[in-house]
Protein backbone atom coordinates (compact mmCIF):
# COMPACT_ATOMS: atom_id res chain seq x y z
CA UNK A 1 -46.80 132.65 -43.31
CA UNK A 2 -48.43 135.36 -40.98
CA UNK A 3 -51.96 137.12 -40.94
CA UNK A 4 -50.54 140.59 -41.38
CA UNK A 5 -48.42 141.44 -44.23
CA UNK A 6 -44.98 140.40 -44.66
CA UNK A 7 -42.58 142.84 -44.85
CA UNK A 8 -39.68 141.75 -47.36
CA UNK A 9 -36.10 143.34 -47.35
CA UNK A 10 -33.56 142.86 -49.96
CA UNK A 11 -29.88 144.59 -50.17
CA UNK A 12 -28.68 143.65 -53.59
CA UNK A 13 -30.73 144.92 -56.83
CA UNK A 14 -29.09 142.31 -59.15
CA UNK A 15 -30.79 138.90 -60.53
CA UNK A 16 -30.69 137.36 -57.18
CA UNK A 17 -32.11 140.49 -55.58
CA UNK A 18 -35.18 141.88 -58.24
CA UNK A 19 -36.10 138.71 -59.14
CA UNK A 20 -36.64 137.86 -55.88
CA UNK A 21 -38.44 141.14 -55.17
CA UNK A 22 -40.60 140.27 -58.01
CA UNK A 23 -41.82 136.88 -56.28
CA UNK A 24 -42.20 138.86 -53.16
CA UNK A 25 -44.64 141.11 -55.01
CA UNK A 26 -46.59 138.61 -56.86
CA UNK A 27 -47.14 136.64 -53.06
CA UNK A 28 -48.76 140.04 -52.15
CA UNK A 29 -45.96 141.28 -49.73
CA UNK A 30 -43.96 144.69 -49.22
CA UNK A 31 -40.80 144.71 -51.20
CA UNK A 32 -38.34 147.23 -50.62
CA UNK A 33 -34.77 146.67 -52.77
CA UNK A 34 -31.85 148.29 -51.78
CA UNK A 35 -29.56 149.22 -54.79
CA UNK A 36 -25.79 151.17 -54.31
CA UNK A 37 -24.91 151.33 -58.12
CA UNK A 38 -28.19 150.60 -59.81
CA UNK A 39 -30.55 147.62 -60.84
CA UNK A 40 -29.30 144.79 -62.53
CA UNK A 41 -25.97 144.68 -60.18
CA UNK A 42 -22.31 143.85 -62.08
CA UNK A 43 -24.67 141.39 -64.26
CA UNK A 44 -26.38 144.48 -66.19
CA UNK A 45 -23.97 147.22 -65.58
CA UNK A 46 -20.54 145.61 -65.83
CA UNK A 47 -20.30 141.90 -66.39
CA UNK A 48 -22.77 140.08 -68.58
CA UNK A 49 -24.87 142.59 -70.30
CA UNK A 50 -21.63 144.80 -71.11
CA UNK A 51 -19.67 141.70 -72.26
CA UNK A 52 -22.11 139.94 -74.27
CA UNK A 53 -22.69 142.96 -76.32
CA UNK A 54 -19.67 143.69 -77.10
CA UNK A 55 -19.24 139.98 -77.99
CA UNK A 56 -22.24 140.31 -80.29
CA UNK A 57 -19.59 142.92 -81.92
CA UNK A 58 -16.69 140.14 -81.94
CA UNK A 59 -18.98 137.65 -83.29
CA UNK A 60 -19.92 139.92 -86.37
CA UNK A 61 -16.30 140.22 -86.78
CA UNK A 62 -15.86 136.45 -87.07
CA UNK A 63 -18.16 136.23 -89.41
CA UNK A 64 -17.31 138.73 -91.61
CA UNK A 65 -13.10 137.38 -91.76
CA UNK A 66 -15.06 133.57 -92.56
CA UNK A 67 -16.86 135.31 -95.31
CA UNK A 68 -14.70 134.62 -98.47
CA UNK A 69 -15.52 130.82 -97.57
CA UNK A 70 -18.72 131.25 -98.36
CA UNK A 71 -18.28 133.14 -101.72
CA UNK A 72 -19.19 136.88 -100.23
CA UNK A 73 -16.01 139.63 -100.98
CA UNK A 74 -16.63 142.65 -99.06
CA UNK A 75 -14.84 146.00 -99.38
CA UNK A 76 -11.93 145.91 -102.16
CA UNK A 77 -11.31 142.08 -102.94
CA UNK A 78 -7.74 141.83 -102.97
CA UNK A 79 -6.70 144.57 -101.51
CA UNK A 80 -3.72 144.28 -99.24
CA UNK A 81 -4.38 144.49 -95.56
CA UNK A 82 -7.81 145.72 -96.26
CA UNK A 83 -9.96 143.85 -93.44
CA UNK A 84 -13.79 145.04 -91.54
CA UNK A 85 -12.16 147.60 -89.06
CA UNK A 86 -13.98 148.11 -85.56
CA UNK A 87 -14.77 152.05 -83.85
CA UNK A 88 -14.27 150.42 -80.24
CA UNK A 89 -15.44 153.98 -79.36
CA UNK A 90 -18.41 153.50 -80.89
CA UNK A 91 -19.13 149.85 -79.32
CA UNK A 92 -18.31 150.95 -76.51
CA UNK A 93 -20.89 153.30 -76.22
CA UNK A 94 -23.27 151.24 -77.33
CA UNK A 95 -22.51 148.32 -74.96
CA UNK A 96 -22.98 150.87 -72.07
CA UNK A 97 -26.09 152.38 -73.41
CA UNK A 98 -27.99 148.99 -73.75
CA UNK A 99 -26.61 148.13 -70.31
CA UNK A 100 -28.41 151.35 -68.70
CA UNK A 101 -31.58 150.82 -70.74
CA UNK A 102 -31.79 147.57 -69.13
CA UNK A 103 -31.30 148.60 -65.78
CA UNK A 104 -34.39 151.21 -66.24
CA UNK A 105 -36.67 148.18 -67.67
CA UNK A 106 -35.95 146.39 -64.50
CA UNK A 107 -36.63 149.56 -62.99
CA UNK A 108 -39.83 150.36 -64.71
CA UNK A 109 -41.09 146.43 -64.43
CA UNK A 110 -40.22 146.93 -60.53
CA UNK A 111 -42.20 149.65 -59.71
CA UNK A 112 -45.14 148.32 -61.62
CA UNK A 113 -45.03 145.57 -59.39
CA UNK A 114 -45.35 147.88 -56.67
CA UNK A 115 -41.77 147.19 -55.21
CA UNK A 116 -40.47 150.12 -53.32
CA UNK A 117 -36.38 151.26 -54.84
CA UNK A 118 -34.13 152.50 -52.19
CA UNK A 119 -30.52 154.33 -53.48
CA UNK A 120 -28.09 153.75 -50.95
CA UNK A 121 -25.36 151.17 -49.05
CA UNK A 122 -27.10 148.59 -46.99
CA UNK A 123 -26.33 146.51 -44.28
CA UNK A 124 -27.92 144.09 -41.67
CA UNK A 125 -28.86 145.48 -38.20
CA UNK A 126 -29.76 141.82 -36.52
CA UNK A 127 -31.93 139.49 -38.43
CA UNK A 128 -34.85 141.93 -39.01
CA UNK A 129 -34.05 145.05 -40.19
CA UNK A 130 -31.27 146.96 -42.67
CA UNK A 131 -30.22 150.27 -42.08
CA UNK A 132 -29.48 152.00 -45.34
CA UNK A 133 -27.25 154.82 -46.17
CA UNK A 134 -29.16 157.17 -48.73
CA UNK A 135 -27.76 160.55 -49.68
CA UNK A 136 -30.17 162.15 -47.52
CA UNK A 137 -29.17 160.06 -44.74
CA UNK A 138 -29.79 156.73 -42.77
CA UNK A 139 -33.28 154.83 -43.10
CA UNK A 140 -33.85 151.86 -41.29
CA UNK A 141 -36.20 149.06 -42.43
CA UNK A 142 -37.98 146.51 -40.68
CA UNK A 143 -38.44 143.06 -42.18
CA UNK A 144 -39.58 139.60 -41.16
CA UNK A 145 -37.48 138.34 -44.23
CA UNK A 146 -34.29 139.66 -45.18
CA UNK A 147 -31.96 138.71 -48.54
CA UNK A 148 -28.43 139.30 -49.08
CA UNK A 149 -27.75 139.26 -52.77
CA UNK A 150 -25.00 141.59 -52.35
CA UNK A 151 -22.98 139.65 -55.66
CA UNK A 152 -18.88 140.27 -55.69
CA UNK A 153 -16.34 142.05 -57.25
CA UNK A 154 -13.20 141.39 -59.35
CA UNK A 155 -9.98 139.33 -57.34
CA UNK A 156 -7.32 141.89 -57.76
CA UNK A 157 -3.26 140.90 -56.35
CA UNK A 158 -0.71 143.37 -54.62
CA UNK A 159 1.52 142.69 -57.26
CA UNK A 160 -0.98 143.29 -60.07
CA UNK A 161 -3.40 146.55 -58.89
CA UNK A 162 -5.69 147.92 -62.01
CA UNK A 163 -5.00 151.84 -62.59
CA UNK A 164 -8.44 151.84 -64.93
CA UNK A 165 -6.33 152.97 -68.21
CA UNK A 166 -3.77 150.35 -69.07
CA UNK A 167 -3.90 147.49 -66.37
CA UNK A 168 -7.86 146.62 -66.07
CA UNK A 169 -10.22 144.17 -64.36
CA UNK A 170 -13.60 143.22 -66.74
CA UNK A 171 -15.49 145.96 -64.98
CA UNK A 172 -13.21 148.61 -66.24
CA UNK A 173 -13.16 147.67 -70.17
CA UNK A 174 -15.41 149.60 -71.32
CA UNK A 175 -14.25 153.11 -70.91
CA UNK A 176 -11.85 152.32 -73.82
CA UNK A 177 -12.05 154.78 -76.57
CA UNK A 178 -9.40 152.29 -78.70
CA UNK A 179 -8.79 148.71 -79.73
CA UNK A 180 -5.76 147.91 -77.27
CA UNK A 181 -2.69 147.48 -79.60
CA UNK A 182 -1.72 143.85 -77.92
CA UNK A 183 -3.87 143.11 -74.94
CA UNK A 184 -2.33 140.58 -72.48
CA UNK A 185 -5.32 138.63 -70.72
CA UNK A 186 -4.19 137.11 -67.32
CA UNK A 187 -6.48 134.42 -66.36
CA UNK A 188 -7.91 131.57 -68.62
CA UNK A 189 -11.27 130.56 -66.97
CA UNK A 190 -14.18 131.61 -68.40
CA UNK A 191 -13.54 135.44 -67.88
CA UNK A 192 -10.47 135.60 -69.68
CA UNK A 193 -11.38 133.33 -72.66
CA UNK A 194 -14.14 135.17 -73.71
CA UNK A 195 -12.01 138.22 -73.24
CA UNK A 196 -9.39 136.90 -75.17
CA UNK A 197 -11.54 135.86 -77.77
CA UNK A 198 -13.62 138.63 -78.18
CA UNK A 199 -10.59 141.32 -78.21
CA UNK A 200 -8.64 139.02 -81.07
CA UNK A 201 -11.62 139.12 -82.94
CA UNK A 202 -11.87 142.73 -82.66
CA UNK A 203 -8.85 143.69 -84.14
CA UNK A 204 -6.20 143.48 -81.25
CA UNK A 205 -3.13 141.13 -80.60
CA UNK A 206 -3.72 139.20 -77.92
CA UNK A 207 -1.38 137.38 -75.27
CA UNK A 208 -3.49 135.03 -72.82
CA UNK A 209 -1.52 133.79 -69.99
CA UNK A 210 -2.58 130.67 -68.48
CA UNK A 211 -1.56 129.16 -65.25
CA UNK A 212 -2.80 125.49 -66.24
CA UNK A 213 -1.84 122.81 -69.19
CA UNK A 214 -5.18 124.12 -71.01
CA UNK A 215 -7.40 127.03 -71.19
CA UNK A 216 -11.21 126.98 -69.38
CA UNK A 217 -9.71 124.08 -67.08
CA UNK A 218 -13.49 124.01 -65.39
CA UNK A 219 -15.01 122.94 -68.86
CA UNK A 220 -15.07 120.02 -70.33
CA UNK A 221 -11.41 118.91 -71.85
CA UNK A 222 -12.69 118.28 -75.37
CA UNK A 223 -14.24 121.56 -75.61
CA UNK A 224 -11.73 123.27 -73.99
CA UNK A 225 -9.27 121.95 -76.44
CA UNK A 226 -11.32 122.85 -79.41
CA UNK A 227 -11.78 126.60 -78.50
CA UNK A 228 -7.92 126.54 -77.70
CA UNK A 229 -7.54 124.86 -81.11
CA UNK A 230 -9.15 127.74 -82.75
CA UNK A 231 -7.62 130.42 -80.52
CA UNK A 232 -3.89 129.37 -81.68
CA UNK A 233 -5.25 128.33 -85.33
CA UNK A 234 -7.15 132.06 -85.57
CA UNK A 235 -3.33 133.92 -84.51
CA UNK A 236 -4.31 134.12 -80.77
CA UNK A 237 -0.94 133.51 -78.43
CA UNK A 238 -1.68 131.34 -75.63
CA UNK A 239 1.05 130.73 -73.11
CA UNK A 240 -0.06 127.29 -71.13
CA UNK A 241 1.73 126.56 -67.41
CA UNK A 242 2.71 130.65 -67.06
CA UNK A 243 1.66 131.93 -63.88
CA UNK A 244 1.61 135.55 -63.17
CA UNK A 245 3.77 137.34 -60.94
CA UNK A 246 3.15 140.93 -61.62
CA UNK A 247 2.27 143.72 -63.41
CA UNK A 248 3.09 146.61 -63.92
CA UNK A 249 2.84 149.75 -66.16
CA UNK A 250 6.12 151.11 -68.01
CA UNK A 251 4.95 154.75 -69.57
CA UNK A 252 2.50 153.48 -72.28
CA UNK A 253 2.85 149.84 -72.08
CA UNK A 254 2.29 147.12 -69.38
CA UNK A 255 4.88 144.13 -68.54
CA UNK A 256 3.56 141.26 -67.01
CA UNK A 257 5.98 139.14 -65.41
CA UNK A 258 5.57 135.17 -64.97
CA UNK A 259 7.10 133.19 -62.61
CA UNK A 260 10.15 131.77 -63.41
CA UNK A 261 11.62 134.95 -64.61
CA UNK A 262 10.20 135.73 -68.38
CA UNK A 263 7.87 138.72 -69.45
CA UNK A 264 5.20 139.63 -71.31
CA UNK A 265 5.06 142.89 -73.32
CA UNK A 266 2.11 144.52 -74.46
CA UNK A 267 -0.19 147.97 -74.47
CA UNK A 268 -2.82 146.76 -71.76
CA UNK A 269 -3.49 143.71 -69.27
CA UNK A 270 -7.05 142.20 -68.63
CA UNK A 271 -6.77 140.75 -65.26
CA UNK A 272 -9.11 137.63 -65.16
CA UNK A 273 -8.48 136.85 -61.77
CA UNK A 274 -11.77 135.24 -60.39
CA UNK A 275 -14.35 137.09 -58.40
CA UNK A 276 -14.74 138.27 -54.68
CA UNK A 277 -17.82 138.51 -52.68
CA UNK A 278 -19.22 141.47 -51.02
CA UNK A 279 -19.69 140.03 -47.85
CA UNK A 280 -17.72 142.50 -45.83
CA UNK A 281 -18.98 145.43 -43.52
CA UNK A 282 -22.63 143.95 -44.40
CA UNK A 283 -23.46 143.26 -40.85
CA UNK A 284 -23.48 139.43 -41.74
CA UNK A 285 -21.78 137.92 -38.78
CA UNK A 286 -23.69 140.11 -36.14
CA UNK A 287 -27.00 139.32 -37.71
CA UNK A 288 -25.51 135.62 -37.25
CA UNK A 289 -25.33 134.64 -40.95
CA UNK A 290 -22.35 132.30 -41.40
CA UNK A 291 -19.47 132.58 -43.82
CA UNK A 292 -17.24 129.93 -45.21
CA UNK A 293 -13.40 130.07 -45.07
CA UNK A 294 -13.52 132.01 -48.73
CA UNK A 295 -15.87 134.99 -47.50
CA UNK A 296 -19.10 133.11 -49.49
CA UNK A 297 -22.55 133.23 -47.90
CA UNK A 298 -23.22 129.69 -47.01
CA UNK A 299 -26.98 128.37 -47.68
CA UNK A 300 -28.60 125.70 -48.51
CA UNK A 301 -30.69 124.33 -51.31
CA UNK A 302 -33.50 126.37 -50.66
CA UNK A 303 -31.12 129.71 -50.06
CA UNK A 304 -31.46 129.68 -46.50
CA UNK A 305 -28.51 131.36 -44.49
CA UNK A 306 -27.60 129.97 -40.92
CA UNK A 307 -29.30 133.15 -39.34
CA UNK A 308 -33.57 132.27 -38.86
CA UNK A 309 -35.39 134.56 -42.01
CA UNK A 310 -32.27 135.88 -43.60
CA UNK A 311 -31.90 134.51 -46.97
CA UNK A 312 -29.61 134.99 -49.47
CA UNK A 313 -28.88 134.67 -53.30
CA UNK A 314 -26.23 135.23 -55.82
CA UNK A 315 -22.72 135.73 -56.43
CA UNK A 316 -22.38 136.36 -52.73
CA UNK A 317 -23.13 132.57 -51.95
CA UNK A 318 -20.30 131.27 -54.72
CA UNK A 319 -22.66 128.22 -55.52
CA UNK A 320 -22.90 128.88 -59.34
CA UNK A 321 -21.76 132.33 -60.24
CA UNK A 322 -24.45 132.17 -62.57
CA UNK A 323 -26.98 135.25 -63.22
CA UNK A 324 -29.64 132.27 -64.12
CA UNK A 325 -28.94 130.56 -60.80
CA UNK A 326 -28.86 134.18 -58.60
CA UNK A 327 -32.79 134.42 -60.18
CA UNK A 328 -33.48 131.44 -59.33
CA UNK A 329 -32.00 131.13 -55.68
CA UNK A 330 -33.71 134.60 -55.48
CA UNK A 331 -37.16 133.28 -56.36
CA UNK A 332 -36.71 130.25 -54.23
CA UNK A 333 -35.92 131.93 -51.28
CA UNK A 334 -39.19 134.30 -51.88
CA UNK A 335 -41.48 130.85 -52.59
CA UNK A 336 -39.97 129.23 -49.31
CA UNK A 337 -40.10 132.23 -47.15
CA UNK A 338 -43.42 133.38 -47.81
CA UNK A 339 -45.01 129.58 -48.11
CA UNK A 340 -45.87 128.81 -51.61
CA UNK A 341 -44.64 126.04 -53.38
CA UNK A 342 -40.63 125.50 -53.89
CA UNK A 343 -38.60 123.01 -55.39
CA UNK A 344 -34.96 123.58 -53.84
CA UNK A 345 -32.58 124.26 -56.23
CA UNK A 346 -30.97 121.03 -58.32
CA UNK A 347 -27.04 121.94 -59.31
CA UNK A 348 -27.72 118.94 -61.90
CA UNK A 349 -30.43 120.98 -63.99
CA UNK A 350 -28.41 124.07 -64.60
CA UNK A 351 -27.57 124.64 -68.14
CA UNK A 352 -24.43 126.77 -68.55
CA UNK A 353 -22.64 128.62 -71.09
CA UNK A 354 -19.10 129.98 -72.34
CA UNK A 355 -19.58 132.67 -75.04
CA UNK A 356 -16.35 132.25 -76.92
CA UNK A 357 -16.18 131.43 -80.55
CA UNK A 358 -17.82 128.68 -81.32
CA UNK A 359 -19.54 128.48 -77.72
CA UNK A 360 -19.38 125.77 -75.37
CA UNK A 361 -22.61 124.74 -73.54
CA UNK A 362 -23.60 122.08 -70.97
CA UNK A 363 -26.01 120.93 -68.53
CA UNK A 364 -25.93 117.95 -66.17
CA UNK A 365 -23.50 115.15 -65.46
CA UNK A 366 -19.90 115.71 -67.00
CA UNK A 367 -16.92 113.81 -68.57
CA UNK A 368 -14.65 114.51 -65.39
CA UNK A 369 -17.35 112.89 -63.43
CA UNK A 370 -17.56 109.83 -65.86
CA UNK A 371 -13.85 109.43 -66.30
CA UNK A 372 -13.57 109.75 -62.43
CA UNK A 373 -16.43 106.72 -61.96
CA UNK A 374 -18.44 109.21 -60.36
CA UNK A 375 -21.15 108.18 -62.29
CA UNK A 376 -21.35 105.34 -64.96
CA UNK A 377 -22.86 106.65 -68.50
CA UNK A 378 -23.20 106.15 -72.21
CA UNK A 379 -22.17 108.85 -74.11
CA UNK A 380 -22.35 109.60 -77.42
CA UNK A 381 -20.08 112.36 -78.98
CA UNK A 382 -20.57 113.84 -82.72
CA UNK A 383 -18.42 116.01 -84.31
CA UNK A 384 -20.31 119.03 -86.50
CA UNK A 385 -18.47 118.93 -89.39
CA UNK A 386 -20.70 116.39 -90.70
CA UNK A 387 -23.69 118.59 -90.10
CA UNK A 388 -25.10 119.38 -93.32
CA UNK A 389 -25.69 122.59 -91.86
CA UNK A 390 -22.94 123.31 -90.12
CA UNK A 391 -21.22 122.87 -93.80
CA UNK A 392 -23.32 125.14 -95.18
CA UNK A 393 -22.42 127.93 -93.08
CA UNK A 394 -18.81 126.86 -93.01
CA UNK A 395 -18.76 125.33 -89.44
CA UNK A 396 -16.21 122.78 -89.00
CA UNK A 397 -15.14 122.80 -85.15
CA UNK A 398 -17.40 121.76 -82.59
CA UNK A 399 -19.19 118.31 -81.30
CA UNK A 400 -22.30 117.29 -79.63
CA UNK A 401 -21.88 114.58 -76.63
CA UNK A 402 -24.87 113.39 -74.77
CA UNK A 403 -24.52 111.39 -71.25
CA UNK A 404 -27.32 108.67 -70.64
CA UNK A 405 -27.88 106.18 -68.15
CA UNK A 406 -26.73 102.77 -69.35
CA UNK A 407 -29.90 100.31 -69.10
CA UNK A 408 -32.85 103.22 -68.72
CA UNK A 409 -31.36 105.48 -71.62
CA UNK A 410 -32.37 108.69 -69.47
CA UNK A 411 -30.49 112.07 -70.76
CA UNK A 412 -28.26 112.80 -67.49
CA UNK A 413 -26.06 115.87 -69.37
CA UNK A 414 -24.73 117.22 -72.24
CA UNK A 415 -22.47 119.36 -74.12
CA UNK A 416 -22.69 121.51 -77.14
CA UNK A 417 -19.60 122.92 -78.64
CA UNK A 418 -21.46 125.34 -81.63
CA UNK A 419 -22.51 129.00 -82.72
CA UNK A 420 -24.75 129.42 -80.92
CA UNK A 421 -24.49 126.25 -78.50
CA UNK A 422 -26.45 128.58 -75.53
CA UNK A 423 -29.71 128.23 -77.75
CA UNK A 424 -28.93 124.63 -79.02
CA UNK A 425 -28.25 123.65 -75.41
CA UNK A 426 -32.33 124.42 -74.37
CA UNK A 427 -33.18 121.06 -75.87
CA UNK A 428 -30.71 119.05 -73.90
CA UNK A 429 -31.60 120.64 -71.00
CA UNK A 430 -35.50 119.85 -71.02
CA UNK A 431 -34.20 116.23 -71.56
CA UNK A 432 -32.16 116.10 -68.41
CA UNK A 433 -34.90 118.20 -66.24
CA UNK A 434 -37.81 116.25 -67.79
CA UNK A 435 -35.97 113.25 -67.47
CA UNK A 436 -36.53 111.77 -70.93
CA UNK A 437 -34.90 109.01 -72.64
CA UNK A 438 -32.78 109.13 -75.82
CA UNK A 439 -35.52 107.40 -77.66
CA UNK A 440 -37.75 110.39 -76.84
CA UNK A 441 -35.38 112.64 -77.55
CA UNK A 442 -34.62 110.84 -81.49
CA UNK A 443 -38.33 110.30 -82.04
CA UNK A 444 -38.66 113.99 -81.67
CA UNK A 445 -38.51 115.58 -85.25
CA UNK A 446 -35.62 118.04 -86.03
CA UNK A 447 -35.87 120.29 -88.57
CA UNK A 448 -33.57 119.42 -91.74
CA UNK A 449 -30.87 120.74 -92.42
CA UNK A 450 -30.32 122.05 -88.53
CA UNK A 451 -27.99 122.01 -86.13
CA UNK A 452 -30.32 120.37 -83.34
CA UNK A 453 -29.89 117.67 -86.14
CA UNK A 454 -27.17 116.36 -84.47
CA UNK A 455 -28.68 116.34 -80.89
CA UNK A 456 -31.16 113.70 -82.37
CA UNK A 457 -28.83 111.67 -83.92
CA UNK A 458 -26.83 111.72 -80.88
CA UNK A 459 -29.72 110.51 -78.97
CA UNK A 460 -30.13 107.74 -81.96
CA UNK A 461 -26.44 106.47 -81.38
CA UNK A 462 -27.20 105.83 -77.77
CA UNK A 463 -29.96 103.12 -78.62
CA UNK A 464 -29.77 99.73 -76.24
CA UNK A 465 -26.48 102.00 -74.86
């Protein structure tokens, strides 16, 4: 790129931003990542660290109530009421622990690496330099490449403003010292299902409010209906076609209003409201980086913004709010900018996953895009209840559906609907990036009994499809 050294700058210390400091590194330039709240971003500290943990919690609990169907009694058999009782206290702490020792391994493996940590607020000053705002005061540095991975923050309304205690967004869960009595979850995308499912399974009474026919309306409709399926089956309340009008708190409790008049009663609200970037008072328009009609970064495939050496990765761009696809429009933008080898990003390769319970997982082309001719498949769809596996640890809800190209048999997508379906979904995914055929994929041995079983016999059925 240039005879001298390049001199990278990065606001944003989450996926997008380290990982892309880590590149820098490794191509032998100077890396300096500017960091407000600490490294990791919302993904460590308060979105998918925090919440998968304390789904690792919910997921014990599941197991434990589904453990009489598999012959094991715990605690007095019989007794009335008696049920595995969760110290949300307790997980609590734990959830926040594990998400600060992760942000000092990233910081550890960062300054390893020889990648310089600034504390502080940053923003653009043109295309070449950021001015930061430390507690000592303001420090300006230089750059011939600059990346905004600056990430986003939760949608709040007017009508619906979090007070921290009784009306929260996801970011303000885990101060909780208590299991909310009945939690009211507004917002059935991916947020708010896991939410929902994770809280029920927990111990509370949960209300989720959902403004469409269906919960996770972004997912595909046969999974969707299966973890809604469970949901109602498992005692969860889900109120389809309610759309929120406010909320407010009444002494100790919360009422959330819908449209149309009714209410909804409970001890807390979990507004799952979508996500916001932080793209304001960053210096982006002056520095000439252009932003689309929702606030998002625009780039392109390669994570290039509109402004000449100013990249940028993340949830500030809104392509995939994704902390696998911030890393990896991170690392791009640090292989294009400083000339090594890069393959621009491919939307089609992403492998994705919902962590309710069972988990839904999928990579590649979809059934909306098949049922809307968008592309013309085979597909293949098997349901796990005649796993052998799946029976023996008393799985009966969830499917495996393969997509394939009709005439070459090559794996375009999938989706796994399974415990565990974020694991199982690996092998579908080196099909579709790899671009093998579902003969490959069938002459590939599974182990036996296994729930990859059924990925291979999916591939099978599609034969001459």
């Amino acid at each position: 790129m240039m005879d001298r050294v390049a001199r990278v700058a990065i606001v944003g210390g989450g996926p997008g931003g380290y990982e892309a400091a880590l590149v820098a590194a490794q191509l032998g330039a100077e890396a300096v990542v500017v960091e407000s709240d600490g490294l990791g971003g919302s993904t460590v500290l308060t979105d998918c660290v925090p919440s998968k943990t304390l789904i690792a919690t919910a997921e014990l609990m599941t197991a434990v109530e589904g453990a009489a169907e598999l012959g094991v009694e715990l605690g007095r058999a019989g007794a009335a009421g008696e049920r595995a009782r969760v110290d949300l206290g307790r997980v609590n702490t734990r959830v926040k622990d594990l998400a600060r020792a992760q942000s000092a391994d990233i910081g550890e493996r960062l300054g390893r690496e020889r990648v310089r940590v600034v504390r502080g607020t940053g923003r653009l000053d043109g295309p070449q330099a950021v001015v930061v705002d430390t507690a000592v005061g303001e420090e300006r540095l230089e750059a011939d490449v600059l990346l905004v991975a600056t990430g986003a923050h939760p949608r709040v309304l007017e009508s619906a403003q979090p007070d921290g205690e009784r009306i929260l967004t996801w970011q303000q869960v885990y101060d909780l010292g208590e299991l909310p009595e009945r939690l009211v979850v507004v917002g059935s995308g991916v947020t708010g299902a896991e939410f929902a499912g994770a809280y029920h399974a927990l111990g509370s009474d949960v209300v989720l409010v959902s403004s469409r026919d269906r919960v996770l309306p972004g997912e595909d409709a046969d999974a969707a209906r299966v973890i809604e399926d469970v949901a109602r089956r498992r005692g969860m309340s889900v109120l389809p076609r309610a759309r929120m009008e406010s909320v407010e708190r009444v002494g100790d409790r919360v009422r959330v209003r819908l449209v149309g008049g009714a209410t909804v009663h409970g001890s807390h609200c979990l507004l799952a409201l979508g996500s916001v970037p932080n793209t304001a008072d960053v210096g982006l328009a002056e520095a000439g980086v252009r932003l689309d009609g929702r606030g998002f970064v625009e780039v392109d495939r390669v994570s290039r913004t509109s402004a000449r050496g100013v990249y940028a990765a993340g949830d500030c761009t809104g392509v995939l709010m994704l902390a696998s696809v911030a890393a990896m429009q991170g690392r791009i933008a640090m292989w294009h900018a400083l000339g090594d080898a890069v393959q621009p990003l491919d939307l089609a390769e992403v492998s994705s996953n919902v962590f309710t319970a069972p988990e839904i997982a999928t990579v590649g082309w979809t059934q909306r895009a098949v049922d809307d001719g968008e592309v013309v498949a085979s597909v293949a769809c098997l349901p796990l209840d005649g796993n052998a596996r799946a029976k023996m640890q008393g799985v009966s809800d969830g499917f495996v559906k393969l997509f394939c190209r009709p005439g070459t048999g090559t794996v375009e997508g999938g989706v796994v609907v399974a415990p565990a379906a974020s694991e199982l979904i690996h092998a579908v995914s080196i099909a579709v990036a790899c671009r093998l055929t579902v003969d490959q994929v069938a002459h590939a041995f599974t182990v036996y009994p296994s729930m990859t079983g059924s990925i291979a016999e999916a591939a099978r059925r599609l034969h001459r499809a």
